[in-house]
C-alpha atoms as a PDB file:
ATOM      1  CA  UNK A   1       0.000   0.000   0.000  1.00  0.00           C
ATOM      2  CA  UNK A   2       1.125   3.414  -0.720  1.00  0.00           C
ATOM      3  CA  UNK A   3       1.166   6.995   0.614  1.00  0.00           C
ATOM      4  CA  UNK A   4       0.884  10.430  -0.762  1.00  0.00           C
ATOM      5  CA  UNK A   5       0.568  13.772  -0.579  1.00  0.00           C
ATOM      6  CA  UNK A   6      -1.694  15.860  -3.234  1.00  0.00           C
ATOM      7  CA  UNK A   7      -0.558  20.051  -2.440  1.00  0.00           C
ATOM      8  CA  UNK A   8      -3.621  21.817  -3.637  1.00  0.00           C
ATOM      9  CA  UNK A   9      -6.144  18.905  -4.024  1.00  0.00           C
ATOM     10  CA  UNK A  10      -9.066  21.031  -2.495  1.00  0.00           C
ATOM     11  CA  UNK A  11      -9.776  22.242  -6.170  1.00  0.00           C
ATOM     12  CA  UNK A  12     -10.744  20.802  -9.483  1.00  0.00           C
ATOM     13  CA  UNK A  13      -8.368  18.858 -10.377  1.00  0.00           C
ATOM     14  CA  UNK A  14      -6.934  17.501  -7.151  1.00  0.00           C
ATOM     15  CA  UNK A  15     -10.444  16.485  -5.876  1.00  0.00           C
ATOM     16  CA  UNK A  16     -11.027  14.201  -9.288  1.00  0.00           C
ATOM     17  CA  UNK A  17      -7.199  13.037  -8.925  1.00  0.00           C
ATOM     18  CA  UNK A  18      -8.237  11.854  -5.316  1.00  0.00           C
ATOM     19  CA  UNK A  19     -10.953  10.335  -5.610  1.00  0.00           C
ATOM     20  CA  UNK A  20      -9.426   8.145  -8.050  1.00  0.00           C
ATOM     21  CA  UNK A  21      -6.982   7.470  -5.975  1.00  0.00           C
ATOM     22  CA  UNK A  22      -8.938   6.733  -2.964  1.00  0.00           C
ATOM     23  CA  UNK A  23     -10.986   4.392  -5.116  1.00  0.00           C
ATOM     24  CA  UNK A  24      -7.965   2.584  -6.530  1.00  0.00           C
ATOM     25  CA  UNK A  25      -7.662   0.833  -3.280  1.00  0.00           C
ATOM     26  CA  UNK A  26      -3.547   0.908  -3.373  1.00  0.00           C
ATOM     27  CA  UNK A  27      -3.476   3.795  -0.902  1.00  0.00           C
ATOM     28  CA  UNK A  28      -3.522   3.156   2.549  1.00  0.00           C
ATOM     29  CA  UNK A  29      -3.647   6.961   3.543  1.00  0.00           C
ATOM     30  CA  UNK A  30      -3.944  10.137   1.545  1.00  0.00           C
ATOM     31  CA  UNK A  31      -3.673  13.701   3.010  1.00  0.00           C
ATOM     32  CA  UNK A  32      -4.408  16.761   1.253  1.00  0.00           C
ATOM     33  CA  UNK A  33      -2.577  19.656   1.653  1.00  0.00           C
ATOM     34  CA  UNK A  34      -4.614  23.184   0.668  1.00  0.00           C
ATOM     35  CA  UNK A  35      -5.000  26.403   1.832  1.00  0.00           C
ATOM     36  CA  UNK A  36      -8.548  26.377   0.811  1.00  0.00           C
ATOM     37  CA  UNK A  37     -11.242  24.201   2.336  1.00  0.00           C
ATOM     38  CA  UNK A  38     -12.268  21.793  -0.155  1.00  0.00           C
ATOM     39  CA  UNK A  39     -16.138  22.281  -1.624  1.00  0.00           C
ATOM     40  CA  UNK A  40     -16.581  18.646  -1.592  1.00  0.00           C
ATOM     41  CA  UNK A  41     -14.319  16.576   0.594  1.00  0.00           C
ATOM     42  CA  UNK A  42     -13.590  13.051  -0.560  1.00  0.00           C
ATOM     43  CA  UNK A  43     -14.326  10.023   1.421  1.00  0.00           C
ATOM     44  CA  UNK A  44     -11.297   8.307   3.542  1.00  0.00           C
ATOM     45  CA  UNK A  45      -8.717  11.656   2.581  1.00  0.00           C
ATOM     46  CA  UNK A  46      -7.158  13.753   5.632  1.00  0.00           C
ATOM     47  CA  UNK A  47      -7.349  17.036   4.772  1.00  0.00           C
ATOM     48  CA  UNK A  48      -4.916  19.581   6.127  1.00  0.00           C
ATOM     49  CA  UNK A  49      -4.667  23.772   5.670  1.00  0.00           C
ATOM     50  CA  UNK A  50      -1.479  24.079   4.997  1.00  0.00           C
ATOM     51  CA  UNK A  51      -0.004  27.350   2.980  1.00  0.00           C
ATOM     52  CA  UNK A  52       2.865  26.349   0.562  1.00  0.00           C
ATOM     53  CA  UNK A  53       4.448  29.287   0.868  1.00  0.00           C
ATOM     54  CA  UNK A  54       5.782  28.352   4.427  1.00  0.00           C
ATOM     55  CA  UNK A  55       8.004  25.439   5.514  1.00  0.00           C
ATOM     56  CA  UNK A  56       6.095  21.971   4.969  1.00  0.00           C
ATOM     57  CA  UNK A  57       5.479  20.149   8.348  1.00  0.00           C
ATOM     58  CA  UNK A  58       7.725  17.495   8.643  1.00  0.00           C
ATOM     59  CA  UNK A  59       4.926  15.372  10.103  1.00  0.00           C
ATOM     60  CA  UNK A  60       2.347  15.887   7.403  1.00  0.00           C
ATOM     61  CA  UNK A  61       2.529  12.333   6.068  1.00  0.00           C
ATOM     62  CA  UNK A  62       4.933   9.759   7.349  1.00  0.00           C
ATOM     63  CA  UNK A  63       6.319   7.337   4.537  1.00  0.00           C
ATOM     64  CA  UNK A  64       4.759   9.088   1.501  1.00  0.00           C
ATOM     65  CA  UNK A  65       5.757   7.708  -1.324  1.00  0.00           C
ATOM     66  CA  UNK A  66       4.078   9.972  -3.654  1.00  0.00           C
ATOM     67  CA  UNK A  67       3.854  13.738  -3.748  1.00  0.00           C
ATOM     68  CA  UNK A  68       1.720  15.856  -6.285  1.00  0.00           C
ATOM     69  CA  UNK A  69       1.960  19.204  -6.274  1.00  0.00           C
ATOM     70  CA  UNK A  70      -1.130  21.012  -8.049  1.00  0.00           C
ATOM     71  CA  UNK A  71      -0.986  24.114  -5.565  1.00  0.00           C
ATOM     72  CA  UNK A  72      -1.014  27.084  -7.650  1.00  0.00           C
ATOM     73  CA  UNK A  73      -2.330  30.817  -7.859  1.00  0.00           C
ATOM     74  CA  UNK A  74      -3.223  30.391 -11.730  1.00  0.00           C
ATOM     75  CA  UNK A  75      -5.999  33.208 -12.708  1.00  0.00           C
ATOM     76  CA  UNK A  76      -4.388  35.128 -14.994  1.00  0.00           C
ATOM     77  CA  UNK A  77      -5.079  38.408 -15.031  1.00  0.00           C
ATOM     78  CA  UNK A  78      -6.350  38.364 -11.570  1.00  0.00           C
ATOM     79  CA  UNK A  79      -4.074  38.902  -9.476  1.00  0.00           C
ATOM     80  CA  UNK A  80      -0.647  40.931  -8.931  1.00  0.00           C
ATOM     81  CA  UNK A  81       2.630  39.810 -10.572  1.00  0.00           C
ATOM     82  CA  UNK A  82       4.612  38.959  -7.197  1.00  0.00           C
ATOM     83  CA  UNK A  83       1.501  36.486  -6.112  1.00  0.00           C
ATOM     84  CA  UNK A  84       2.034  34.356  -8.931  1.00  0.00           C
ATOM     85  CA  UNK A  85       6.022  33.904  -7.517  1.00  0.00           C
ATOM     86  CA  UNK A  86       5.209  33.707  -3.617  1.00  0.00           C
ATOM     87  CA  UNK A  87       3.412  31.010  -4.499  1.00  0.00           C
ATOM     88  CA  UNK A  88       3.966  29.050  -7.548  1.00  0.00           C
ATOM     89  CA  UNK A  89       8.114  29.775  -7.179  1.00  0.00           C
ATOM     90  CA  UNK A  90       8.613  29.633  -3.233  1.00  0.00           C
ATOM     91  CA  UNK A  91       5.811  26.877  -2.919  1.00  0.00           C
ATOM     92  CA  UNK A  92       7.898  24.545  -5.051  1.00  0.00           C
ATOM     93  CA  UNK A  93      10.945  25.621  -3.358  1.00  0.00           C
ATOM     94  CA  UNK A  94       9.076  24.162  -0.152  1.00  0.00           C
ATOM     95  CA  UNK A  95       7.388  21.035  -1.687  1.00  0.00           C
ATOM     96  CA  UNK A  96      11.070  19.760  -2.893  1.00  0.00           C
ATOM     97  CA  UNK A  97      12.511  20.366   0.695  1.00  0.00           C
ATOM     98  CA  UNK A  98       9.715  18.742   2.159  1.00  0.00           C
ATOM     99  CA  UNK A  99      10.164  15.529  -0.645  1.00  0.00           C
ATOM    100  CA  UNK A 100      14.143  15.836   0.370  1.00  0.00           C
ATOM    101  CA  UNK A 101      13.927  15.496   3.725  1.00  0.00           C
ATOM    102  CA  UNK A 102      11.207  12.797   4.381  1.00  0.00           C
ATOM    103  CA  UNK A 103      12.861  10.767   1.589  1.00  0.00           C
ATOM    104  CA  UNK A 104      10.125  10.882  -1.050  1.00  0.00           C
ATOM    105  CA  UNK A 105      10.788   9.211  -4.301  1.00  0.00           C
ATOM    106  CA  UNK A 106       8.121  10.736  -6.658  1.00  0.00           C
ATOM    107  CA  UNK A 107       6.467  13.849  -7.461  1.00  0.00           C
ATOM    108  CA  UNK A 108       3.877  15.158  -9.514  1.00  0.00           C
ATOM    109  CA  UNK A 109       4.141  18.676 -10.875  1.00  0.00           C
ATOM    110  CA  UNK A 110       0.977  20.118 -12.774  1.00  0.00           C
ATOM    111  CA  UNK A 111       2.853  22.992 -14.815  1.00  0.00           C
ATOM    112  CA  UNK A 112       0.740  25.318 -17.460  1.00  0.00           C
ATOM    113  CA  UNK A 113       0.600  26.006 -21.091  1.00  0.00           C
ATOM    114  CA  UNK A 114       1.497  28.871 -20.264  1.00  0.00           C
ATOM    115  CA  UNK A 115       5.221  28.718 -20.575  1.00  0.00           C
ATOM    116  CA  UNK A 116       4.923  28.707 -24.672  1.00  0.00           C
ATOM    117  CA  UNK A 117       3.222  32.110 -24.421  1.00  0.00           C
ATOM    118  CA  UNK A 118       0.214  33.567 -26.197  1.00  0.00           C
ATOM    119  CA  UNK A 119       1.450  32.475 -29.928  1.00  0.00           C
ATOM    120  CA  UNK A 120      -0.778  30.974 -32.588  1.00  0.00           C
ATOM    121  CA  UNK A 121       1.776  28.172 -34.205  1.00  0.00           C
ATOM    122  CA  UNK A 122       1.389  24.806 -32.721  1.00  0.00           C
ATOM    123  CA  UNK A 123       3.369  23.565 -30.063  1.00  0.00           C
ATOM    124  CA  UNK A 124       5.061  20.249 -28.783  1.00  0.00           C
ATOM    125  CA  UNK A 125       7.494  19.613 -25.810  1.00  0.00           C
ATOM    126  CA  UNK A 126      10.261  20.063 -27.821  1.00  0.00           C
ATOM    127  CA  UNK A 127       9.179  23.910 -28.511  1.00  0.00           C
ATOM    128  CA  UNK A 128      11.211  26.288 -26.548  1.00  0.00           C
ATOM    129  CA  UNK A 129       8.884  27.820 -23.852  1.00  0.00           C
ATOM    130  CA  UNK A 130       9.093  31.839 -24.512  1.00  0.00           C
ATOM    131  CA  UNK A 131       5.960  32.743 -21.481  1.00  0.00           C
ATOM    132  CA  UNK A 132       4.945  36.540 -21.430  1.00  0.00           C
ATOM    133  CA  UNK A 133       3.152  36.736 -18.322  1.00  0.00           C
ATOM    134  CA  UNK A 134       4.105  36.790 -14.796  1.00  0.00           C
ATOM    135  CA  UNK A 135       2.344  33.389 -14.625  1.00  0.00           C
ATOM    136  CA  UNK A 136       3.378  31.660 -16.947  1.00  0.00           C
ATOM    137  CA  UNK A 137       7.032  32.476 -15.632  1.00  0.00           C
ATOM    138  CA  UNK A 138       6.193  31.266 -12.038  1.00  0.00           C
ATOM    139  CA  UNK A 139       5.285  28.043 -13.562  1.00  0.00           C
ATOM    140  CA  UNK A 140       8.748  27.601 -16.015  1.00  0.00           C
ATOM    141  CA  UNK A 141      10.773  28.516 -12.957  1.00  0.00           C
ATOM    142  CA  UNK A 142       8.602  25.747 -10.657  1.00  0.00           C
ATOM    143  CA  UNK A 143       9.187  23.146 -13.320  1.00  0.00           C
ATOM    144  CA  UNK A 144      13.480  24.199 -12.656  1.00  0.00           C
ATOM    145  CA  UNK A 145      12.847  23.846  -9.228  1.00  0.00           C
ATOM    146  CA  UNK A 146      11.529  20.704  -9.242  1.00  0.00           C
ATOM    147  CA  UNK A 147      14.156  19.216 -12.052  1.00  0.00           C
ATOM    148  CA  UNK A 148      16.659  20.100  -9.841  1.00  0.00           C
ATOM    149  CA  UNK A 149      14.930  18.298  -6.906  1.00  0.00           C
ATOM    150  CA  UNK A 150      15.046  14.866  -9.385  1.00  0.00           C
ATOM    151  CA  UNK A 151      18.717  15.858 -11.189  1.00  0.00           C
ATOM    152  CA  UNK A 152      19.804  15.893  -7.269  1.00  0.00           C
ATOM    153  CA  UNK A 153      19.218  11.665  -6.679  1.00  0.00           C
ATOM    154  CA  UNK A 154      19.191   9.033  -9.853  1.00  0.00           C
ATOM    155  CA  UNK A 155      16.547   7.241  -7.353  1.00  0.00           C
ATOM    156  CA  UNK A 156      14.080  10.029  -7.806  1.00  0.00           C
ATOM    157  CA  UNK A 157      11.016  10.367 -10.439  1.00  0.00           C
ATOM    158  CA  UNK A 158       9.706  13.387 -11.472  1.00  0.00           C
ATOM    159  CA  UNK A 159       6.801  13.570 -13.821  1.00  0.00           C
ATOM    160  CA  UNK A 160       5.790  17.269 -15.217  1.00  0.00           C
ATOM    161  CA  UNK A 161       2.547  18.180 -16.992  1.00  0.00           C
ATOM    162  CA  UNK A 162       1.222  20.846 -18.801  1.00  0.00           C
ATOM    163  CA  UNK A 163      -2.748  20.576 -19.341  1.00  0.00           C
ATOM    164  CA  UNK A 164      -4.508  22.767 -21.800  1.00  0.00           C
ATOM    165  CA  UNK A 165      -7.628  23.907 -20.500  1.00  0.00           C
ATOM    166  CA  UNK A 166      -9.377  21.066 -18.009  1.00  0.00           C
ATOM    167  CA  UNK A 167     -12.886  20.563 -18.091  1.00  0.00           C
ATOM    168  CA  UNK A 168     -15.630  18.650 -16.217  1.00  0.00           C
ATOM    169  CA  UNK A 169     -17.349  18.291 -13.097  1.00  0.00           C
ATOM    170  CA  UNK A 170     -16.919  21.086 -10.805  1.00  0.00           C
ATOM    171  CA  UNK A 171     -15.358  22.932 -13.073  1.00  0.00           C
ATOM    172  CA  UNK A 172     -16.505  26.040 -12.685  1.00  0.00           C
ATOM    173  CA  UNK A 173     -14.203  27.585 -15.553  1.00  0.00           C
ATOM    174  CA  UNK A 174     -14.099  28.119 -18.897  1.00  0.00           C
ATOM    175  CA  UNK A 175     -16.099  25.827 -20.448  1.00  0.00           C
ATOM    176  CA  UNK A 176     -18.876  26.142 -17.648  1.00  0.00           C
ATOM    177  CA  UNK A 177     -19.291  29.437 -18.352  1.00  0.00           C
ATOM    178  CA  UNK A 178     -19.886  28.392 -21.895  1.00  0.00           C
ATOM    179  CA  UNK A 179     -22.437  25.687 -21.354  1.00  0.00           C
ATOM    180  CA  UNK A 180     -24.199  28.625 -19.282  1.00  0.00           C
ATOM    181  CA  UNK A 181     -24.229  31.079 -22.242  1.00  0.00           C
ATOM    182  CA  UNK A 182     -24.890  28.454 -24.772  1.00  0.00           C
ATOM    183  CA  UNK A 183     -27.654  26.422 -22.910  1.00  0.00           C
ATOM    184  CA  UNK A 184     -29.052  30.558 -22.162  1.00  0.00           C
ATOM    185  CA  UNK A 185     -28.516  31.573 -26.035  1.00  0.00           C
ATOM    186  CA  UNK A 186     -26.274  34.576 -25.516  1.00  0.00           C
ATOM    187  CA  UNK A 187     -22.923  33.455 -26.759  1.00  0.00           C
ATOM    188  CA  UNK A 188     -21.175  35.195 -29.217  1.00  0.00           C
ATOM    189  CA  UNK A 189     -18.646  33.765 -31.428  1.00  0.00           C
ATOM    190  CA  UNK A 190     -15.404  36.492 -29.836  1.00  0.00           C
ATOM    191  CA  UNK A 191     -13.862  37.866 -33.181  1.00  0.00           C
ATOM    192  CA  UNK A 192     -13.544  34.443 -35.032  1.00  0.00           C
ATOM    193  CA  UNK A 193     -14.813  30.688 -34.961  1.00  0.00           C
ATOM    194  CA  UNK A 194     -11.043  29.675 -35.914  1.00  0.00           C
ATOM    195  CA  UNK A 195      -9.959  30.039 -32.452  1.00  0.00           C
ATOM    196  CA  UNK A 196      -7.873  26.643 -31.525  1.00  0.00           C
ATOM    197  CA  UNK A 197      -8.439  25.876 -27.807  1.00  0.00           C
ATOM    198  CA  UNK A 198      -6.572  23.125 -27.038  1.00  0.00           C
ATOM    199  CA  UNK A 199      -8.837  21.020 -24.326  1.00  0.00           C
ATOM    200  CA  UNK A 200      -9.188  17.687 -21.852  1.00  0.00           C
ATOM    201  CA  UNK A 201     -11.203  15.985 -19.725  1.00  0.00           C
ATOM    202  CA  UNK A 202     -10.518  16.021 -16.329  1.00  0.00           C
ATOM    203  CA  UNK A 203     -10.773  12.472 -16.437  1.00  0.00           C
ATOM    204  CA  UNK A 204      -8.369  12.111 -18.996  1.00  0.00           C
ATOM    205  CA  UNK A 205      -5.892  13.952 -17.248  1.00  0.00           C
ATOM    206  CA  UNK A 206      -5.734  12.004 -14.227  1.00  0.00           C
ATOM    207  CA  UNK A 207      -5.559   8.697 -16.266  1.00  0.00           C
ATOM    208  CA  UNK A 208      -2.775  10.243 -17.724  1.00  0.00           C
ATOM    209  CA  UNK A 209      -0.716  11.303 -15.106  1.00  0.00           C
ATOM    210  CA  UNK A 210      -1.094   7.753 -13.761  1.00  0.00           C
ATOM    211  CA  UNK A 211      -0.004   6.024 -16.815  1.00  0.00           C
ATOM    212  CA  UNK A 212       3.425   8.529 -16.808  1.00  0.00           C
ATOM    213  CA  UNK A 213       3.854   7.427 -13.539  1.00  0.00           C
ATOM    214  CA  UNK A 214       3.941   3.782 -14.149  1.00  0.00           C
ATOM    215  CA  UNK A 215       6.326   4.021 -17.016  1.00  0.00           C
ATOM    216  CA  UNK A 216       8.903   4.940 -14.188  1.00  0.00           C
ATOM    217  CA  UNK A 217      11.125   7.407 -16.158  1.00  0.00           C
ATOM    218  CA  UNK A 218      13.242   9.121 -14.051  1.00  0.00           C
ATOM    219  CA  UNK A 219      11.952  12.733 -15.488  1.00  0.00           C
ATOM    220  CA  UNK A 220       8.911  13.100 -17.899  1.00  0.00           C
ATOM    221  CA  UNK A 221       7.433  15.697 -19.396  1.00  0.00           C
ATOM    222  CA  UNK A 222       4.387  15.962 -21.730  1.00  0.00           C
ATOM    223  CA  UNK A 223       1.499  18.252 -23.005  1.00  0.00           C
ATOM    224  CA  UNK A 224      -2.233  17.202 -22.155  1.00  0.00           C
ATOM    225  CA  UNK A 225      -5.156  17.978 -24.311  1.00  0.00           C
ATOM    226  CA  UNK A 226      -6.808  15.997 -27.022  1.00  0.00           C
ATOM    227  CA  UNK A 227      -4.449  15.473 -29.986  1.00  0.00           C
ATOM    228  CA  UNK A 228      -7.256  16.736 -32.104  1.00  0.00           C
ATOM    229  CA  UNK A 229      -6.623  20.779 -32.335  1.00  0.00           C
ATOM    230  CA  UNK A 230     -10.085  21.844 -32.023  1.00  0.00           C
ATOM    231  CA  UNK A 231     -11.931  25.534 -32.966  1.00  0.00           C
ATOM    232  CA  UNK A 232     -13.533  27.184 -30.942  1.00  0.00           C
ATOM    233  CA  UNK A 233     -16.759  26.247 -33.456  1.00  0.00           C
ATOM    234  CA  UNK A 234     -15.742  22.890 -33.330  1.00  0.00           C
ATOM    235  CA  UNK A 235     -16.262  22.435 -29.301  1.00  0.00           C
ATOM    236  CA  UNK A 236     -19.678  24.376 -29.742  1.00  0.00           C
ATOM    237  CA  UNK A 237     -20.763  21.755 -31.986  1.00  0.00           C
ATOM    238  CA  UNK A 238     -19.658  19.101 -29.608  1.00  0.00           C
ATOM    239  CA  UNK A 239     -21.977  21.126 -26.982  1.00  0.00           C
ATOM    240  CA  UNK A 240     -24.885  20.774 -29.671  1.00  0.00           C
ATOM    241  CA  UNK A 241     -24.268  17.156 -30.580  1.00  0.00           C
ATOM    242  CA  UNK A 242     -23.544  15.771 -27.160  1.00  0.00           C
ATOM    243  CA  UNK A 243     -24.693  18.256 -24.931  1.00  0.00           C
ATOM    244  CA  UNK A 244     -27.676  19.019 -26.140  1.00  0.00           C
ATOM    245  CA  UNK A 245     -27.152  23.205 -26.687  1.00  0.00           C
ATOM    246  CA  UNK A 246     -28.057  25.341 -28.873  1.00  0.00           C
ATOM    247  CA  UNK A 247     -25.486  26.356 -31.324  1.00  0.00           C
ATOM    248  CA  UNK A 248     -23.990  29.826 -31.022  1.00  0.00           C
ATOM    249  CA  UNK A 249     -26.305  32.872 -32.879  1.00  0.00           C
ATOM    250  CA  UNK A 250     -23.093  34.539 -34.581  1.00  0.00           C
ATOM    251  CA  UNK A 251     -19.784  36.557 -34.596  1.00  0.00           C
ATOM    252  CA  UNK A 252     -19.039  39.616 -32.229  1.00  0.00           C
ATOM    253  CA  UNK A 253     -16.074  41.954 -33.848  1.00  0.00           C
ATOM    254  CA  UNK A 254     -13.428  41.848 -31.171  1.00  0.00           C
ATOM    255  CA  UNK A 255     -13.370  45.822 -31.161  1.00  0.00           C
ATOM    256  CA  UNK A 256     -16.958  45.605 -29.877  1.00  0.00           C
ATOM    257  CA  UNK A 257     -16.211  43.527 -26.915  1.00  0.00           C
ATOM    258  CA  UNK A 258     -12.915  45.446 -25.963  1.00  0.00           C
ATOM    259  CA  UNK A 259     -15.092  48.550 -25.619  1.00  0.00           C
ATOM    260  CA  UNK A 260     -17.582  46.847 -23.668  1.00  0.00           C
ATOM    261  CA  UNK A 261     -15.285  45.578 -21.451  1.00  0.00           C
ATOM    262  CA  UNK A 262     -14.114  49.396 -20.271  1.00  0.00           C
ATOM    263  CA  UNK A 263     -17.067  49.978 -17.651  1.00  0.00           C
ATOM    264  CA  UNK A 264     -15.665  46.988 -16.157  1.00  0.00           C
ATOM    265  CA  UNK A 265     -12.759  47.476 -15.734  1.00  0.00           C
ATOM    266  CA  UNK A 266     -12.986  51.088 -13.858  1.00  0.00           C
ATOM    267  CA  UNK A 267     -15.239  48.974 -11.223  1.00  0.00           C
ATOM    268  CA  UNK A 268     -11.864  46.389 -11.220  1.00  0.00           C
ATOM    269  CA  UNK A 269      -9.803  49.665 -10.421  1.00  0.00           C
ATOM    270  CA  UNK A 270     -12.918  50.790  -7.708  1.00  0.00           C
ATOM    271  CA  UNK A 271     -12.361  47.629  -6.210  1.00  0.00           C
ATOM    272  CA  UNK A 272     -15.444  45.902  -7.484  1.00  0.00           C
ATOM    273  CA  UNK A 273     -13.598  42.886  -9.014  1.00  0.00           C
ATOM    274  CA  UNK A 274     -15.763  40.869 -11.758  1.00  0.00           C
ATOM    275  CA  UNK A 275     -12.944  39.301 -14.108  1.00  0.00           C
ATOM    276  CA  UNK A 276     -13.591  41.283 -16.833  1.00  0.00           C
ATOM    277  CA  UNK A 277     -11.383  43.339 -18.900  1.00  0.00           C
ATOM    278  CA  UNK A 278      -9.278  44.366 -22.149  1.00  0.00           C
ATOM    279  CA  UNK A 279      -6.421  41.901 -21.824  1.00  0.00           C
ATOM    280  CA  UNK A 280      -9.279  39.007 -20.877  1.00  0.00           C
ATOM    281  CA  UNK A 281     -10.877  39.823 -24.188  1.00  0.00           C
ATOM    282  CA  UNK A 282      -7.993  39.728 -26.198  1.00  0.00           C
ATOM    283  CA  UNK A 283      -7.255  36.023 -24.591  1.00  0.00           C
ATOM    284  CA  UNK A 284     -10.382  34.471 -26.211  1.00  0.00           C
ATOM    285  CA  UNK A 285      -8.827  34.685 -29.697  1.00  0.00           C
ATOM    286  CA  UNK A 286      -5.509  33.553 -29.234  1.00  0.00           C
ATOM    287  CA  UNK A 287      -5.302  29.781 -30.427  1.00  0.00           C
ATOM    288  CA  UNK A 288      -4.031  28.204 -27.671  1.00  0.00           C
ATOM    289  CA  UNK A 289      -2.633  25.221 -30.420  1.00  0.00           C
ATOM    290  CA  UNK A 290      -0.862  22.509 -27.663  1.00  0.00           C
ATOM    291  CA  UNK A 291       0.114  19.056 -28.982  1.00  0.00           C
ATOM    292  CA  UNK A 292       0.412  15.963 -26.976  1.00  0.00           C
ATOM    293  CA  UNK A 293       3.059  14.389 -28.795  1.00  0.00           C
ATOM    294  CA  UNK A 294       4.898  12.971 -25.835  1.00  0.00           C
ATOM    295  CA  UNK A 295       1.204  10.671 -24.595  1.00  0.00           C
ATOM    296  CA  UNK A 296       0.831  10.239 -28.913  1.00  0.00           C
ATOM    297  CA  UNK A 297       4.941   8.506 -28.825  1.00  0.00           C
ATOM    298  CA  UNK A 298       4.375   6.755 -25.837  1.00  0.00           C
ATOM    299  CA  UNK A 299       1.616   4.879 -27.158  1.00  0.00           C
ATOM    300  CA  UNK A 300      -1.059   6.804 -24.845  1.00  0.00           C
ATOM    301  CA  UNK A 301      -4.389   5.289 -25.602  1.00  0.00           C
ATOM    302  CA  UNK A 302      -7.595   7.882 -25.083  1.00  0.00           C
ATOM    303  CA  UNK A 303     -10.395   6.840 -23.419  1.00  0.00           C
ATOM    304  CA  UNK A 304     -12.487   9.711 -24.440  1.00  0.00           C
ATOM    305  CA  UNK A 305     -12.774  12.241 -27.156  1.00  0.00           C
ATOM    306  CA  UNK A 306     -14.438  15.985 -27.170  1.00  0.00           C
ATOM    307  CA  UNK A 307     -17.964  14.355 -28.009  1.00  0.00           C
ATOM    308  CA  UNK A 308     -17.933  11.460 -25.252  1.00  0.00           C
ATOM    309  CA  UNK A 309     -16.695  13.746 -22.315  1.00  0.00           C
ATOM    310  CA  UNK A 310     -19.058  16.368 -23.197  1.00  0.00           C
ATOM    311  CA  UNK A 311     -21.968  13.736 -22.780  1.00  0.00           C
ATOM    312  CA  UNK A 312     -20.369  12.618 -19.744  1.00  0.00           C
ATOM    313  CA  UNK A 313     -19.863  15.786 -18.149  1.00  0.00           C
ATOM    314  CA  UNK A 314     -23.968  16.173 -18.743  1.00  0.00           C
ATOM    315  CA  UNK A 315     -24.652  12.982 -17.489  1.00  0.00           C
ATOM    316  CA  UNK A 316     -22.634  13.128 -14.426  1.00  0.00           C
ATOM    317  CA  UNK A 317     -23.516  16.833 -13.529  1.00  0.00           C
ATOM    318  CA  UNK A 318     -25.230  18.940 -16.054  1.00  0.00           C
ATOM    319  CA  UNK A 319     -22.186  21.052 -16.546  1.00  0.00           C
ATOM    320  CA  UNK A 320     -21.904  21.851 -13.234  1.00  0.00           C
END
C-alpha cells in the first residue's frame, strides 16, 4: 500500500485526482494539503490547511511515497505579478525540501501552457517555452525547481505536466461558463470561430498522469489535451451534438467587446472585481494550439474524445 501527498487537491483537479486514488484501493492513507477548504471533501482523505508558501510540516505524512503538487495561484489576469512567484516559485521551493527530507521518491508537478506564451503556431514539448506573463514564468521557474529536486538523486522520479484547459465536473471555468451562455442563447462567437483551444477531460488527465507514472522514467514531461486541435466552433458543436445546446447565434467583432469591457474594468480599479477586462478579451482569440506528442509517442491510448466527455460531463452533472 502506498502513501501520498496531493498540495492543492481542495480544487478541481486535485479532488477528481483523489478520488481516483482513494478508489484505486492501493493507498492506505492520503492527506491533502490546501490552503482552501475543499467544496466537496472526498471520502477516507485527511485534509490539512497548509499554505505552501511556508516550511512543509515534517509530520504531514509519514512514509509518503508519492507527492503531487497542483498548488497554484493560476488566474491570470487576476491577481498581482509577485503572487504568482510567492506562491507558484517559493511553494515549489518548499514542496522539494519537504520531498528531500522525508525521503520521497516521486512527485507530480501540474505545470501550465502557459510557458509557450500567447502564440498561434502549434506547439510540442520540444518547442522552446518563450511565457509573457508573470504566470506563466512562475510556472517555467517551478518546473526548474523541481528538475533540480530529481537531477539531485538518480533514485528520484519526477513527472511534469502541462494541461490545456481542463474541463468537467466542478469545473466552474471556462467551459462552464460556456455551457451557461450556450444552454441561455447569448454566446457570441469572440472575433472568429477559428480560435484553436486546445482542451481535456478532467478524467483524462488524471488517467494520464497515472499512466506517466507507471512508465517509471526518471523525469517526464508531456502536453495534455486531445491530440485533435479543435476551434472554438468545433467544441460548440460538440456542446450541440452531445450536450444538447443550442449552437452559437453569430460573430461579435473583437473591437466591440474590448469597448464593452471598459465599464468593467474602472469597477476592477474601484475595487469591485468581476474578471472582466481588455487583456481578458484579447485572450479568447488567441489559439491556444498545444500538442500531446509525448502521450501520442508513448503509445497513450484515449479513453475519451471531445464528443464522449461532453456527454459525460452532462450525465454526471449537467455542466456543473
Amino acid at each position: 500500500m502506498k502513501r501520498a501527498v496531493v498540495f492543492g487537491g481542495a480544487g478541481f483537479i486535485g479532488t477528481h485526482l483523489l478520488t481516483t486514488m482513494r478508489l484505486s484501493g492501493e493507498y492506505d492513507f492520503l492527506v491533502c494539503a490546501d490552503i482552501a477548504k475543499p467544496e466537496k471533501p472526498v471520502d477516507g482523505v485527511t485534509y490539512r490547511e497548509i499554505d505552501v508558501r511556508e516550511p512543509i510540516p515534517f509530520d504531514l505524512c509519514d512514509g509518503a511515497s508519492e507527492i503531487y503538487n497542483l498548488a497554484a495561484v493560476h488566474r491570470t489576469p487576476g491577481h498581482d505579478g509577485h503572487e504568482y512567484y510567492e506562491t507558484n516559485v517559493s511553494g515549489a521551493v518548499n514542496i522539494c525540501a519537504y520531498a528531500a527530507t522525508i525521503g520521497t521518491p516521486k512527485i507530480v508537478f501540474t505545470s501550465s501552457i502557459a510557458v509557450y506564451g500567447p502564440e498561434e503556431s502549434a506547439k510540442t514539448e520540444a518547442t522552446e517555452p518563450t511565457p509573457k506573463s508573470a504566470y506563466g514564468w512562475s510556472k517555467l521557474l517551478g518546473e526548474r525547481v523541481h528538475q533540480r529536486w530529481q537531477e539531485a538523486d538518480d533514485n528520484r522520479q519526477l513527472v511534469i505536466v502541462r494541461p490545456a484547459v481542463i474541463f468537467g465536473k466542478g469545473e466552474n471555468g471556462n467551459f462552464t461558463r460556456l455551457a451557461s451562455a450556450l444552454k441561455k442563447g447569448i454566446f457570441l462567437y469572440p472575433g472568429r470561430k477559428d480560435t484553436v483551444k486546445a482542451c481535456g477531460y478532467v478524467g483524462e488527465l488524471v488517467r494520464s498522469i497515472g499512466f506517466m507514472l507507471k512508465r517509471n522514467e526518471a523525469f517526464t514531461l508531456y502536453n495534455f489535451c486531445y491530440p485533435t486541435p479543435y476551434t472554438i466552433e468545433q467544441i460548440c458543436d460538440s456542446f450541440f451534438r452531445a450536450g444538447g445546446l443550442p449552437r452559437p447565434r453569430g460573430t461579435v467583432p473583437l473591437g466591440l467587446l474590448s469597448l464593452a469591457s471598459l465599464p468593467f474594468e474602472v469597477l476592477n480599479v474601484l475595487g469591485f472585481r468581476n474578471g472582466i477586462n481588455r487583456e481578458r478579451i484579447r485572450k479568447l482569440v488567441v489559439s491556444t494550439n498545444i500538442v500531446p506528442e509525448k502521450l501520442t509517442d508513448v503509445g497513450y491510448v484515449y479513453e475519451t474524445d471531445l464528443d464522449s466527455a461532453i456527454a459525460d460531463w452532462r450525465c454526471s452533472s449537467g455542466f456543473r
